[in-house]
PDB file of N, CA and C in Angstrom:
ATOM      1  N   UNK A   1     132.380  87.889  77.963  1.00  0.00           N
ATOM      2  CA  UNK A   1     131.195  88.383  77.280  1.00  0.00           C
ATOM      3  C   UNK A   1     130.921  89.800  77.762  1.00  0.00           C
ATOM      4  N   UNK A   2     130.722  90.732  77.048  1.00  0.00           N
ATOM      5  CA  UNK A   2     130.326  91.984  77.372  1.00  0.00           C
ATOM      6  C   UNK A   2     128.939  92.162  78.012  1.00  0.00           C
ATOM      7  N   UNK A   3     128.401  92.972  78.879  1.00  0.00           N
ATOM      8  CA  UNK A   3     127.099  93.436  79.462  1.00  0.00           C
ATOM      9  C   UNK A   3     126.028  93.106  78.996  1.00  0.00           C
ATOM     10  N   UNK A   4     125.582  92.995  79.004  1.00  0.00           N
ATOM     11  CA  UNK A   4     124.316  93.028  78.128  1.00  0.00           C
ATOM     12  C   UNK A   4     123.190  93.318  79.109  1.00  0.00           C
ATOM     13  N   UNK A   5     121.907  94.437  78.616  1.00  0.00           N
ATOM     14  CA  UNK A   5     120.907  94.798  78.752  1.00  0.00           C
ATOM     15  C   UNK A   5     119.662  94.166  78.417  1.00  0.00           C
ATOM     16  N   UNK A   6     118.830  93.765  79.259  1.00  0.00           N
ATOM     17  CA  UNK A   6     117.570  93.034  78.622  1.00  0.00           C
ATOM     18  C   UNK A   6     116.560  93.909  79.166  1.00  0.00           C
ATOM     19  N   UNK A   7     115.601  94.712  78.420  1.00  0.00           N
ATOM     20  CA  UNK A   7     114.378  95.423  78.312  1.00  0.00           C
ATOM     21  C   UNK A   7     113.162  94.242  78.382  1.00  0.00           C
ATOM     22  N   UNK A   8     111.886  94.564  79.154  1.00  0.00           N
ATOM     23  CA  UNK A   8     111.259  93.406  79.174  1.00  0.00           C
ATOM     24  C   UNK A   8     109.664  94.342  79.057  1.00  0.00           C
ATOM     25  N   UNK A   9     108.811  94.173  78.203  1.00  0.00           N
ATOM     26  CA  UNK A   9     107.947  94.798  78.167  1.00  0.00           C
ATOM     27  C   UNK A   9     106.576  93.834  78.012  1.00  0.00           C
ATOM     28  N   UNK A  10     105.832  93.767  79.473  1.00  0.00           N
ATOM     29  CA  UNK A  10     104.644  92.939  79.665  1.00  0.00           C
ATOM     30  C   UNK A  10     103.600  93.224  78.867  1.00  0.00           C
ATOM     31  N   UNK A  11     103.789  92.434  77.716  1.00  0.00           N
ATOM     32  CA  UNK A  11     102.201  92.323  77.256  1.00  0.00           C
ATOM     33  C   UNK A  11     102.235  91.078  76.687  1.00  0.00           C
ATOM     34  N   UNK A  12     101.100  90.909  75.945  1.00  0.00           N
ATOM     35  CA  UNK A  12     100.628  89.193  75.641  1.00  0.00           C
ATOM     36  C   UNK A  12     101.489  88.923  74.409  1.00  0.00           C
ATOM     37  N   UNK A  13     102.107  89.851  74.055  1.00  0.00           N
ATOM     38  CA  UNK A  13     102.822  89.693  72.632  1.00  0.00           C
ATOM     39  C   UNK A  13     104.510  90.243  73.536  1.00  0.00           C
ATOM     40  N   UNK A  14     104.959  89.960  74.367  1.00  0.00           N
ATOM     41  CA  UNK A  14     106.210  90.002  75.146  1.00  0.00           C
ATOM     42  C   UNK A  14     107.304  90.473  74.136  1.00  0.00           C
ATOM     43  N   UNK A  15     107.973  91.784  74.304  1.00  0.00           N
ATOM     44  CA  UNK A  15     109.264  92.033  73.292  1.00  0.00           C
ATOM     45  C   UNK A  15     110.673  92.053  74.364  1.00  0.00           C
ATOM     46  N   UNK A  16     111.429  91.585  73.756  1.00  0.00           N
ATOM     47  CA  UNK A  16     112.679  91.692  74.233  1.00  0.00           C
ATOM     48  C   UNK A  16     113.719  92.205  73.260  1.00  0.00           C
ATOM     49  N   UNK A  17     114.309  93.156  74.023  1.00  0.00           N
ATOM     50  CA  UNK A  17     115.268  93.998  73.721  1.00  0.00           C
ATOM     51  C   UNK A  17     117.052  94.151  74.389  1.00  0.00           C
ATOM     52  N   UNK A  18     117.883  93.331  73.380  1.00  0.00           N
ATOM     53  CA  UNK A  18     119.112  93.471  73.788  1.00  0.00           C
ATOM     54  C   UNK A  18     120.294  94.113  73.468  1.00  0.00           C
ATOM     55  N   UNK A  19     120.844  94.978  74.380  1.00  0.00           N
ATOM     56  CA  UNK A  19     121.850  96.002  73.973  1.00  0.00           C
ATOM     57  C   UNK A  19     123.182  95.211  73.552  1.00  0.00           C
ATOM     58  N   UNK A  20     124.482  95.606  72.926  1.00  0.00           N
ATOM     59  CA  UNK A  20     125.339  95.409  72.337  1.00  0.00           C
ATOM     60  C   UNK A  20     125.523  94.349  71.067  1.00  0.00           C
ATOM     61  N   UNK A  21     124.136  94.800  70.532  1.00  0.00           N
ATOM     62  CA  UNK A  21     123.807  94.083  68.860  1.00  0.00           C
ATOM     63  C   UNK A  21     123.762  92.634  68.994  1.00  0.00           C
ATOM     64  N   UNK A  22     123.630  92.072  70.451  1.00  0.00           N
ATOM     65  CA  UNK A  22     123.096  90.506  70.632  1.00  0.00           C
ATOM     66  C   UNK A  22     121.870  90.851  70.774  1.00  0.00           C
ATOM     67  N   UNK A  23     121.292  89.336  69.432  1.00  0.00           N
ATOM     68  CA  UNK A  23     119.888  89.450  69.550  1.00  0.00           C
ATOM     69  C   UNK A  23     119.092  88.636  70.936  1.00  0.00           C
ATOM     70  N   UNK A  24     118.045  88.840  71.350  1.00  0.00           N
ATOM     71  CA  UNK A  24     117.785  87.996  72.228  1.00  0.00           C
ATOM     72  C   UNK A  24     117.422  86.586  72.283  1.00  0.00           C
ATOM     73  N   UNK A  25     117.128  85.782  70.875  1.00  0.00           N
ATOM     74  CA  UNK A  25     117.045  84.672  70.386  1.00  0.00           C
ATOM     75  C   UNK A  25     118.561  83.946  70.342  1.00  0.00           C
ATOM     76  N   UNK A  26     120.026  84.776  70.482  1.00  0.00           N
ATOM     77  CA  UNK A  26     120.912  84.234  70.350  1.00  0.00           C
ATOM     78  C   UNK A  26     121.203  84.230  72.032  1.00  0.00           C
ATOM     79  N   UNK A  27     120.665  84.469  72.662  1.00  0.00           N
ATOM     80  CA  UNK A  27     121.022  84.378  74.390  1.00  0.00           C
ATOM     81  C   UNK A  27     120.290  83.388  74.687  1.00  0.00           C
ATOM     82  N   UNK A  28     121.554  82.307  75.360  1.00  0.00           N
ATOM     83  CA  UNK A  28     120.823  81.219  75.516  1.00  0.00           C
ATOM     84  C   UNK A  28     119.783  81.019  77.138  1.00  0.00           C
ATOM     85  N   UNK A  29     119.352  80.780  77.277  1.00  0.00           N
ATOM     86  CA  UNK A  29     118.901  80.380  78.789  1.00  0.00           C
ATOM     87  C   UNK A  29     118.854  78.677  79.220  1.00  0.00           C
ATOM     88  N   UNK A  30     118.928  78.404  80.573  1.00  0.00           N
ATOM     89  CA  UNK A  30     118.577  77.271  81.137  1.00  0.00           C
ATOM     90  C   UNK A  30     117.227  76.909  81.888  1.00  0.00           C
ATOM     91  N   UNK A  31     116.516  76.288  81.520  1.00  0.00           N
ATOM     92  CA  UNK A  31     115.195  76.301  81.665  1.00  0.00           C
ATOM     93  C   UNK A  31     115.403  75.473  83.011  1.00  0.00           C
ATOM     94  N   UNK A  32     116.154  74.503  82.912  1.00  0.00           N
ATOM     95  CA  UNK A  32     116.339  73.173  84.317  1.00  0.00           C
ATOM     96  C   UNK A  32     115.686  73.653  86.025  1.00  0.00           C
ATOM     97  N   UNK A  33     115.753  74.877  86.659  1.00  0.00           N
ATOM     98  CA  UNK A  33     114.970  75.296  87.226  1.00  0.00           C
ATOM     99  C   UNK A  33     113.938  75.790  87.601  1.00  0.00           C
ATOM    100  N   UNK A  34     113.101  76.278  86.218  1.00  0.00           N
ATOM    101  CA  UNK A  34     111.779  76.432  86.458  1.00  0.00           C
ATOM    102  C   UNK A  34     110.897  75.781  85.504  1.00  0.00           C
ATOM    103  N   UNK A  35     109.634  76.374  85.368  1.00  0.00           N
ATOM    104  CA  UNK A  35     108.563  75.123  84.691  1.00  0.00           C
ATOM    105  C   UNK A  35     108.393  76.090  82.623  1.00  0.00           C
ATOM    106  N   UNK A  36     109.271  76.771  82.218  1.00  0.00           N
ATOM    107  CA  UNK A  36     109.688  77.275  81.315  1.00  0.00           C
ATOM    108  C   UNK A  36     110.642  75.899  80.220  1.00  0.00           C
ATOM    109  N   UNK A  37     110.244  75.811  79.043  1.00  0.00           N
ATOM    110  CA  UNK A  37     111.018  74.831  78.196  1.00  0.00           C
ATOM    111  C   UNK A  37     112.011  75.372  76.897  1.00  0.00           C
ATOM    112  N   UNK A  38     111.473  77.010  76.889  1.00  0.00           N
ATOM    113  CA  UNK A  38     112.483  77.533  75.932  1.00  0.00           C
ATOM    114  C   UNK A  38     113.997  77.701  76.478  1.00  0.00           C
ATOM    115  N   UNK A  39     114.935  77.502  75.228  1.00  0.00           N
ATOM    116  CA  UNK A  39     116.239  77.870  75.890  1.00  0.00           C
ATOM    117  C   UNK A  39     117.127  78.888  75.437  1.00  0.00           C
ATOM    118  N   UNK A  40     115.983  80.113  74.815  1.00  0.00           N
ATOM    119  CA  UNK A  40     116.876  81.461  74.531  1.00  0.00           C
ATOM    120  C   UNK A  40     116.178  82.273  75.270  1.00  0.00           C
ATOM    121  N   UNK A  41     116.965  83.516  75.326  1.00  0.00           N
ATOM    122  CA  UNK A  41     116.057  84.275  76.029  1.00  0.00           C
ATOM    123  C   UNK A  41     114.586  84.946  75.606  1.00  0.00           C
ATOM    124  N   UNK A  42     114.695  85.399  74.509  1.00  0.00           N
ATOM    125  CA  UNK A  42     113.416  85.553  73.300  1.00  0.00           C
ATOM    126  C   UNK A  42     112.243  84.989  73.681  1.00  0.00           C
ATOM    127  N   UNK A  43     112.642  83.640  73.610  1.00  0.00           N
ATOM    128  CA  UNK A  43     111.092  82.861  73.545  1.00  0.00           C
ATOM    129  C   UNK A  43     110.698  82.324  75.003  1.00  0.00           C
ATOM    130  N   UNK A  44     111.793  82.615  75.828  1.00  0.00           N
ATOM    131  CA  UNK A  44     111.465  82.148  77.728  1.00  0.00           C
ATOM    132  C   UNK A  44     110.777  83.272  78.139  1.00  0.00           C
ATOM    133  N   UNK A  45     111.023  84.815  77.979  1.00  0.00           N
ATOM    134  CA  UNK A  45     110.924  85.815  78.400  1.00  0.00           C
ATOM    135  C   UNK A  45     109.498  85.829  77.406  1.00  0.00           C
ATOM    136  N   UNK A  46     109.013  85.514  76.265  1.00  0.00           N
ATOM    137  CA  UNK A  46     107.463  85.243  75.681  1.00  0.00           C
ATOM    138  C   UNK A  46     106.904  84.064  76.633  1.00  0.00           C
ATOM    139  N   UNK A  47     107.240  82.840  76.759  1.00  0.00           N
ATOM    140  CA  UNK A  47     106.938  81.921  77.338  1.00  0.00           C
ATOM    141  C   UNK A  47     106.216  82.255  78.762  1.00  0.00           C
ATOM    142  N   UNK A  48     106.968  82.945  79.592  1.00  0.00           N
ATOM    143  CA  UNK A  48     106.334  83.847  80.871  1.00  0.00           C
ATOM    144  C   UNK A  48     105.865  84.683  80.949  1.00  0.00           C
ATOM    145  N   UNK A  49     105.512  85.210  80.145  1.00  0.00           N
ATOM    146  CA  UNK A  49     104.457  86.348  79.904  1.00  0.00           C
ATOM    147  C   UNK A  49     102.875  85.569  79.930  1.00  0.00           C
ATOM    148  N   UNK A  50     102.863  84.351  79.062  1.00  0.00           N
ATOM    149  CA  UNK A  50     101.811  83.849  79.296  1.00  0.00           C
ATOM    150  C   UNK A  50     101.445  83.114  80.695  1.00  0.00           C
ATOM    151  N   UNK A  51     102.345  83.520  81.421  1.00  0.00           N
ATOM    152  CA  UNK A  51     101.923  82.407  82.188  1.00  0.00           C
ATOM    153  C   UNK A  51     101.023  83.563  83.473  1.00  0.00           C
ATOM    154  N   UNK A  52     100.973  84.885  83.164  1.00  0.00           N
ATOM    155  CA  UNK A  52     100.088  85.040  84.072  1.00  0.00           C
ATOM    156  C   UNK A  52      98.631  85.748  83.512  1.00  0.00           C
ATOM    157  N   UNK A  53      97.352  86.123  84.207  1.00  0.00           N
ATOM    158  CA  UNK A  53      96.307  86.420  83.888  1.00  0.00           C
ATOM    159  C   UNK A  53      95.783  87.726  84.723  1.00  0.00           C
ATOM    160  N   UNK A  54      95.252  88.563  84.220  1.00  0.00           N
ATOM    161  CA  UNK A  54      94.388  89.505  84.614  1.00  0.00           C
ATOM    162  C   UNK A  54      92.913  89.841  84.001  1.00  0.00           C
ATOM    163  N   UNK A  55      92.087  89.099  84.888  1.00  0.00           N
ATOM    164  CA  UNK A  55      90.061  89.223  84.444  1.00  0.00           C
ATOM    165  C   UNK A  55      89.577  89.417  86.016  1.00  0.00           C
ATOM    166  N   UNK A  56      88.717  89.490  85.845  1.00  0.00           N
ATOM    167  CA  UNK A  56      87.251  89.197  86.441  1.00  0.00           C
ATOM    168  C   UNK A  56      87.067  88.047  86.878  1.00  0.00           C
ATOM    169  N   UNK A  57      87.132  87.090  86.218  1.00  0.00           N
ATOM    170  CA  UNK A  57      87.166  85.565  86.510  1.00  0.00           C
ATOM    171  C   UNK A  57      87.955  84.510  86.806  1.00  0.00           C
ATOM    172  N   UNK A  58      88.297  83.810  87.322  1.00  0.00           N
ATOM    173  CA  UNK A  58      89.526  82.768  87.446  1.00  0.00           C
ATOM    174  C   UNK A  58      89.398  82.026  85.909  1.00  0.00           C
ATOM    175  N   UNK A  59      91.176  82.350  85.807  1.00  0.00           N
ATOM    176  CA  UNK A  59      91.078  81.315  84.514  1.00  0.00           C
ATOM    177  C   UNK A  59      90.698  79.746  84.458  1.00  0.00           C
ATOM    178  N   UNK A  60      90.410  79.151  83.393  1.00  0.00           N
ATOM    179  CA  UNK A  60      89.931  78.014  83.218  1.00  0.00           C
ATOM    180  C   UNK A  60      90.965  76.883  82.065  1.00  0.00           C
ATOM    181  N   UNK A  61      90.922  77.745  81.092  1.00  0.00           N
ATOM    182  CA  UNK A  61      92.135  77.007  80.310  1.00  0.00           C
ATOM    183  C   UNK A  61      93.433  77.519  79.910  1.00  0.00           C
ATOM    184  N   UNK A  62      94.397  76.949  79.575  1.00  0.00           N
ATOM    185  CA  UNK A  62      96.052  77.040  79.430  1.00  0.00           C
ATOM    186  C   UNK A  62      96.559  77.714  81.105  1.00  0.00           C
ATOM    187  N   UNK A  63      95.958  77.010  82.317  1.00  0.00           N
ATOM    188  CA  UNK A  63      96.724  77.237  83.437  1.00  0.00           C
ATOM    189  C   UNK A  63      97.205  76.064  83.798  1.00  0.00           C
ATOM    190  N   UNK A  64      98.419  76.296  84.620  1.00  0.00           N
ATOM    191  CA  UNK A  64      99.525  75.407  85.282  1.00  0.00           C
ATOM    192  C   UNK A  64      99.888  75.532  86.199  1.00  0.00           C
ATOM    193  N   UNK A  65      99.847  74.993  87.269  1.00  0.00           N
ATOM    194  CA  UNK A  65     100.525  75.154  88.573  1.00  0.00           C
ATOM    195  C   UNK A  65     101.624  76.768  88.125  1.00  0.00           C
ATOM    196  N   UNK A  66     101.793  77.060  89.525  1.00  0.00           N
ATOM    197  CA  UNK A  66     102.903  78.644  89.281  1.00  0.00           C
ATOM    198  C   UNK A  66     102.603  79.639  88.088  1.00  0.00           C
ATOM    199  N   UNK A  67     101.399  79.538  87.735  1.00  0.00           N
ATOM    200  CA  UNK A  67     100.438  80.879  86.406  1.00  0.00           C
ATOM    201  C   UNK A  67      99.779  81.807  87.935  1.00  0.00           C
ATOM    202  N   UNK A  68     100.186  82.838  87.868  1.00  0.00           N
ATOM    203  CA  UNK A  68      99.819  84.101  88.452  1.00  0.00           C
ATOM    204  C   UNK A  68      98.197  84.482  87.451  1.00  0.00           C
ATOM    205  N   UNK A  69      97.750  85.350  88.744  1.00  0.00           N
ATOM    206  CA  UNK A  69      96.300  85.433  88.289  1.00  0.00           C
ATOM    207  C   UNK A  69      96.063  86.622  89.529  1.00  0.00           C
ATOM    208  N   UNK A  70      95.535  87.731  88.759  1.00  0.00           N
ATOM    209  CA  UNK A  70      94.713  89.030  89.061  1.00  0.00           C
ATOM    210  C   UNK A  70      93.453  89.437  89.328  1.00  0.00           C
ATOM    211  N   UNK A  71      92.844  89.058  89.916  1.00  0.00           N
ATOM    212  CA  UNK A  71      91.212  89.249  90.094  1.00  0.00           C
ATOM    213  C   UNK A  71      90.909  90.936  90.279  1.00  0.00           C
ATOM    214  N   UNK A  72      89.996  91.421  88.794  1.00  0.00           N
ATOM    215  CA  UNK A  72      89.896  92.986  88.676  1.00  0.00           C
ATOM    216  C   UNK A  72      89.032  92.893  89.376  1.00  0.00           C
ATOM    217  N   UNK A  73      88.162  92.071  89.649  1.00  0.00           N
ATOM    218  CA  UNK A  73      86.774  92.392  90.231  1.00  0.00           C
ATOM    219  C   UNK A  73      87.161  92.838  91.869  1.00  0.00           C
ATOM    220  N   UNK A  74      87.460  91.679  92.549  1.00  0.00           N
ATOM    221  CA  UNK A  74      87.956  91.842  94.190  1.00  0.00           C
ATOM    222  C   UNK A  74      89.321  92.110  94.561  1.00  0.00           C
ATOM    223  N   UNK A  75      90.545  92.511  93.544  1.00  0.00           N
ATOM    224  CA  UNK A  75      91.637  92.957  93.655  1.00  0.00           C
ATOM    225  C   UNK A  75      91.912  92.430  94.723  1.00  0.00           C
ATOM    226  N   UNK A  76      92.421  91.417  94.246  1.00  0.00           N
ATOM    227  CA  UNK A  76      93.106  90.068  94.666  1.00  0.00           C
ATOM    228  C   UNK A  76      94.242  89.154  93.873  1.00  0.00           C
ATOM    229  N   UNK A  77      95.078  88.707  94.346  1.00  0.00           N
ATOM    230  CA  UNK A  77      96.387  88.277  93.642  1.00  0.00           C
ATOM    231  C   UNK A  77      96.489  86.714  94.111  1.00  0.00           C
ATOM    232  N   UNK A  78      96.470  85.760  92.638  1.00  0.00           N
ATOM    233  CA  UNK A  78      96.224  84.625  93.559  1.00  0.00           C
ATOM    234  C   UNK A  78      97.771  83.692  92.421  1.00  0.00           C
ATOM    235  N   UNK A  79      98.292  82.782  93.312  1.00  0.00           N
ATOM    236  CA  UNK A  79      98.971  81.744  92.315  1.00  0.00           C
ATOM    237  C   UNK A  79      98.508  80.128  92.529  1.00  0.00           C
ATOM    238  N   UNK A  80      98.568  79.548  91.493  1.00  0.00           N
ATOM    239  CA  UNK A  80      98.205  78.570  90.476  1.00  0.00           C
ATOM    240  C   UNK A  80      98.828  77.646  91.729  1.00  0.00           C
ATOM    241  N   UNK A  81      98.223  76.603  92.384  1.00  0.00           N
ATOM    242  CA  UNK A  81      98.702  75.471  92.920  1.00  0.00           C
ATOM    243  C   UNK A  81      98.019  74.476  93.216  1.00  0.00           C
ATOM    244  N   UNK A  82      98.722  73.477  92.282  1.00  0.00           N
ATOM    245  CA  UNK A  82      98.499  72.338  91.549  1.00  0.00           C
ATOM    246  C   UNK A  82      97.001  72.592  90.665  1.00  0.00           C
ATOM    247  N   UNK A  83      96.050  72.016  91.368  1.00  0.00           N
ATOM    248  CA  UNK A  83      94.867  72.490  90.328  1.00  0.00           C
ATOM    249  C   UNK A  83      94.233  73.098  90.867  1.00  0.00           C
ATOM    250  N   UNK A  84      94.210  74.150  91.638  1.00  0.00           N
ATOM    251  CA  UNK A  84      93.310  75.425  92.333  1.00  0.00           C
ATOM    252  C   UNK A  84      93.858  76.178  92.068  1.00  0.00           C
TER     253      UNK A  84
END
């Protein structure tokens, strides 16, 4: 298989970008090690994008154990374990 380049650009709408005219929906991935269920790269590399947060407040809904979280207020960096 030739090289391939993956561009990864964080925002809530996640784009992926792959060099040598493979799309990134045709790259497969293995999810079996982390808490991710997509198995291309496209929609794993969207899939983790959601999984972290930046507010003011601790999130409350769509968190999961290992969801990263940013506190703007006290600039603080906290991760998701189990339900705290």
């Amino acid at each position: 298989m030739a090289d391939v380049t993956v561009t990864v650009t964080p925002t809530a709408n996640a784009s992926v970008t792959v060099s040598n005219t493979v799309a990134a929906s045709n790259v497969t991935f293995d999810p079996s090690s982390s808490d991710l269920t997509d198995t291309d790269l496209q929609n794993a590399i969207a899939e983790l994008a959601l999984e972290k947060f930046s507010q003011a407040a601790a999130p409350t809904t769509g968190v999961t154990e290992g969801d990263l979280w940013y506190d703007t207020d006290d600039d603080k960096f906290y991760a998701r374990d189990e339900d705290s």
